[in-house]
Protein backbone atom coordinates (compact mmCIF):
# COMPACT_ATOMS: atom_id res chain seq x y z
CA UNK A 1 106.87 119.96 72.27
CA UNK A 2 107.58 116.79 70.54
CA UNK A 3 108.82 115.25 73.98
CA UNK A 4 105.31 115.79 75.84
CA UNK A 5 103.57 114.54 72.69
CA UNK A 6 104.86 111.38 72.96
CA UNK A 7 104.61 111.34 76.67
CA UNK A 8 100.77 111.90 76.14
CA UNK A 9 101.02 109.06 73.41
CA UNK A 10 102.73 106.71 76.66
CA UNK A 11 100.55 108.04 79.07
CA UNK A 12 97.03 106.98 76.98
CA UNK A 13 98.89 103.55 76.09
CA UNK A 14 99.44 102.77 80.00
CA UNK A 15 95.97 103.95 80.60
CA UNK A 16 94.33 101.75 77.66
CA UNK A 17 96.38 98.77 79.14
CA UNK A 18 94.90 98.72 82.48
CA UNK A 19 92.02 98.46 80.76
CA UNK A 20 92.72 95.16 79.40
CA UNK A 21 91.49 91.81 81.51
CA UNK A 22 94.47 89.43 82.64
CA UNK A 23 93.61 85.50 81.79
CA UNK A 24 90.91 84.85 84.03
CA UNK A 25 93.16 82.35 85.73
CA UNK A 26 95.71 84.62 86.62
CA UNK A 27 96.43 88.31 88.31
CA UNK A 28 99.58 88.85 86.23
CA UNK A 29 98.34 91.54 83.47
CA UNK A 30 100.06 93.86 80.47
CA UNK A 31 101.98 96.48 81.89
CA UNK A 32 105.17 97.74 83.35
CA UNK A 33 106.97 95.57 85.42
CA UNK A 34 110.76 95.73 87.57
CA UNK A 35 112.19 92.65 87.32
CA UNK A 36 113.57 92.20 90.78
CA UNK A 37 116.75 89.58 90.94
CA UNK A 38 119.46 88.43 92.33
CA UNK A 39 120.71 87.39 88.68
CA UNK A 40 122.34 91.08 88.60
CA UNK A 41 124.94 93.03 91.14
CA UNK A 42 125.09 95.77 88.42
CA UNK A 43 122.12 96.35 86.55
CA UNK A 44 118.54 96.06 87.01
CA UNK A 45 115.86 95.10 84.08
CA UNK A 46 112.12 96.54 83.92
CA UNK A 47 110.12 94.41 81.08
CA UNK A 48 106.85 95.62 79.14
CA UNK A 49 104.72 93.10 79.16
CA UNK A 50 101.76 93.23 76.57
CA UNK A 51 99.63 90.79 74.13
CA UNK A 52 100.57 88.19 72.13
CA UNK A 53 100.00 89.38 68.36
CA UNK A 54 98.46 87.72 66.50
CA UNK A 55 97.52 85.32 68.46
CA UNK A 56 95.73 87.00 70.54
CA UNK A 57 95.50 83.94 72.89
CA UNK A 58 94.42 84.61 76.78
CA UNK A 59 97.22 82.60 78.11
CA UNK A 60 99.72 84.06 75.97
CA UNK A 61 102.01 87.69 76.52
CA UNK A 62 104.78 89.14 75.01
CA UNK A 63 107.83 89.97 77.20
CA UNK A 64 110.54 93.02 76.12
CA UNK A 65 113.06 93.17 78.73
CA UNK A 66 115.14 96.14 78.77
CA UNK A 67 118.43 96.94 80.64
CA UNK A 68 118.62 100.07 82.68
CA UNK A 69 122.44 99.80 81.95
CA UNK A 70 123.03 100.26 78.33
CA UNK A 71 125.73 97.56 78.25
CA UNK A 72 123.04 94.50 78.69
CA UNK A 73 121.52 93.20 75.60
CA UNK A 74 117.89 93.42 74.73
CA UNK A 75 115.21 90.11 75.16
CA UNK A 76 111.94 89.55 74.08
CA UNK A 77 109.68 86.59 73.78
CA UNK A 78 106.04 85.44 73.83
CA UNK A 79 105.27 83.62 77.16
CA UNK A 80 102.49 81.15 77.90
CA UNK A 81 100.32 80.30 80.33
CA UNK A 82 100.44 76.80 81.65
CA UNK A 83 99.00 75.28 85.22
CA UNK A 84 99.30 78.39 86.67
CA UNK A 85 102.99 79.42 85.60
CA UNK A 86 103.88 81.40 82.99
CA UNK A 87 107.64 80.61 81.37
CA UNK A 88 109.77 81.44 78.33
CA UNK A 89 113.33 80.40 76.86
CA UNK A 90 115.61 82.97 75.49
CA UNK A 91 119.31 83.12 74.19
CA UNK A 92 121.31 85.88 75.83
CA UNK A 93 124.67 87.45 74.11
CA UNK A 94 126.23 88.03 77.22
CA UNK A 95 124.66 85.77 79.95
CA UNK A 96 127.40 84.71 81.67
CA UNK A 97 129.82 87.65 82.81
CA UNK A 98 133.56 86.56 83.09
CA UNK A 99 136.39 88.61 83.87
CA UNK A 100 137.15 90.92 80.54
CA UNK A 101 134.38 89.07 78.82
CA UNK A 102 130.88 87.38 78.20
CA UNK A 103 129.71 84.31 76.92
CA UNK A 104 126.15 83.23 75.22
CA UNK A 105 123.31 81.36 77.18
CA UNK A 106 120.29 79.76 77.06
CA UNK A 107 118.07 80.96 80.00
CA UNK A 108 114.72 79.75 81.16
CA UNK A 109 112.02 83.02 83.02
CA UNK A 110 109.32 80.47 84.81
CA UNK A 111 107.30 82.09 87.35
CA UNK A 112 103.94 81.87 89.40
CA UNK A 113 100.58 83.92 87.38
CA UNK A 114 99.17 85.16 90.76
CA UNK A 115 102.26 85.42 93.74
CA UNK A 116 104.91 86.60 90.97
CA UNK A 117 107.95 84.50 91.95
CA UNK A 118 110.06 82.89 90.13
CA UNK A 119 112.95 81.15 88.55
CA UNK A 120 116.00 82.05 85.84
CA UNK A 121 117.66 78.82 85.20
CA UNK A 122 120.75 79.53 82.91
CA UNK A 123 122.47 77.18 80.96
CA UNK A 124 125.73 77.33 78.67
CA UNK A 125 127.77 75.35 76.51
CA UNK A 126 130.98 76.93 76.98
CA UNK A 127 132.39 78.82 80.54
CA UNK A 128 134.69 81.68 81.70
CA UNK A 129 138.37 80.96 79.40
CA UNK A 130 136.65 77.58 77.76
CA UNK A 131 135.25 75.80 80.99
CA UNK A 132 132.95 73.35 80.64
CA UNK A 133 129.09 73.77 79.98
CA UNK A 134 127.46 74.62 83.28
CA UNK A 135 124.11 75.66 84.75
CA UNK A 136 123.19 78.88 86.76
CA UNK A 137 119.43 79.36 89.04
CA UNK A 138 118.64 82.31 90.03
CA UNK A 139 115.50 83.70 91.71
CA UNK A 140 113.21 86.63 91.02
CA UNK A 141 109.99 88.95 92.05
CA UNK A 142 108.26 90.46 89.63
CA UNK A 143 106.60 94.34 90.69
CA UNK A 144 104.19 96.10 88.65
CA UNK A 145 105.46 99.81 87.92
């Protein structure tokens, strides 16, 4: 009983947020999204995207990316809209995956409003067993769910 209650809760939230205008500049929109990368071999990420509060601001969203693997850390951030692209800088526990272990990094999300693509570009202070501070790219599609 209390499951399908709060699937009808989900179910009128999805509903209400197709509802909702993207920026008029832009076909990205609130929603559900799979986060399709080659950043991962094993996990994949799906992020709810929804409005900035309180702002409020047409060329701003809030991003919660979740792991579909339970050993990835949680993100979230407020992204903005700028000539076209939207991007957003986040600190991630375990960024960079070495052998027995993970290591912090800052990574920049930058992608296009209307075709979707875009870019992860990963950077850290420390490497794998106390390398030097590198920088990873990755690429990325986002797909509405």
């Amino acid at each position: 009983m209390r499951l399908h209650k709060i699937g009808t809760i989900a179910a009128a939230l999805m509903a209400a947020a197709t509802l909702v205008a993207p920026p008029s500049s832009a076909s990205f929109a609130i929603g559900n999204y799979d986060l399709l990368t080659n950043r991962y071999t094993r996990a994949s990420w799906f992020w709810f995207v929804s409005l900035c509060i309180p702002e409020k601001n047409p060329d701003c969203l809030n991003v919660a990316a979740r792991p579909r693997l339970a050993y990835y850390q949680y993100y979230e951030s407020k992204v903005w809209l700028v000539d076209g692209r939207y991007t957003f800088t986040v600190d991630v526990p375990d960024g960079l995956q070495c052998p027995g272990h993970v290591m912090p990094t800052r990574e920049t999300y930058s992608w296009d409003a209307n075709t979707l693509f875009g870019t992860i570009d990963s950077k850290y202070n420390v490497g794998c067993f106390n390398g030097p501070p590198g920088t990873q790219f990755w690429t990325f599609k986002l797909q509405r769910l």
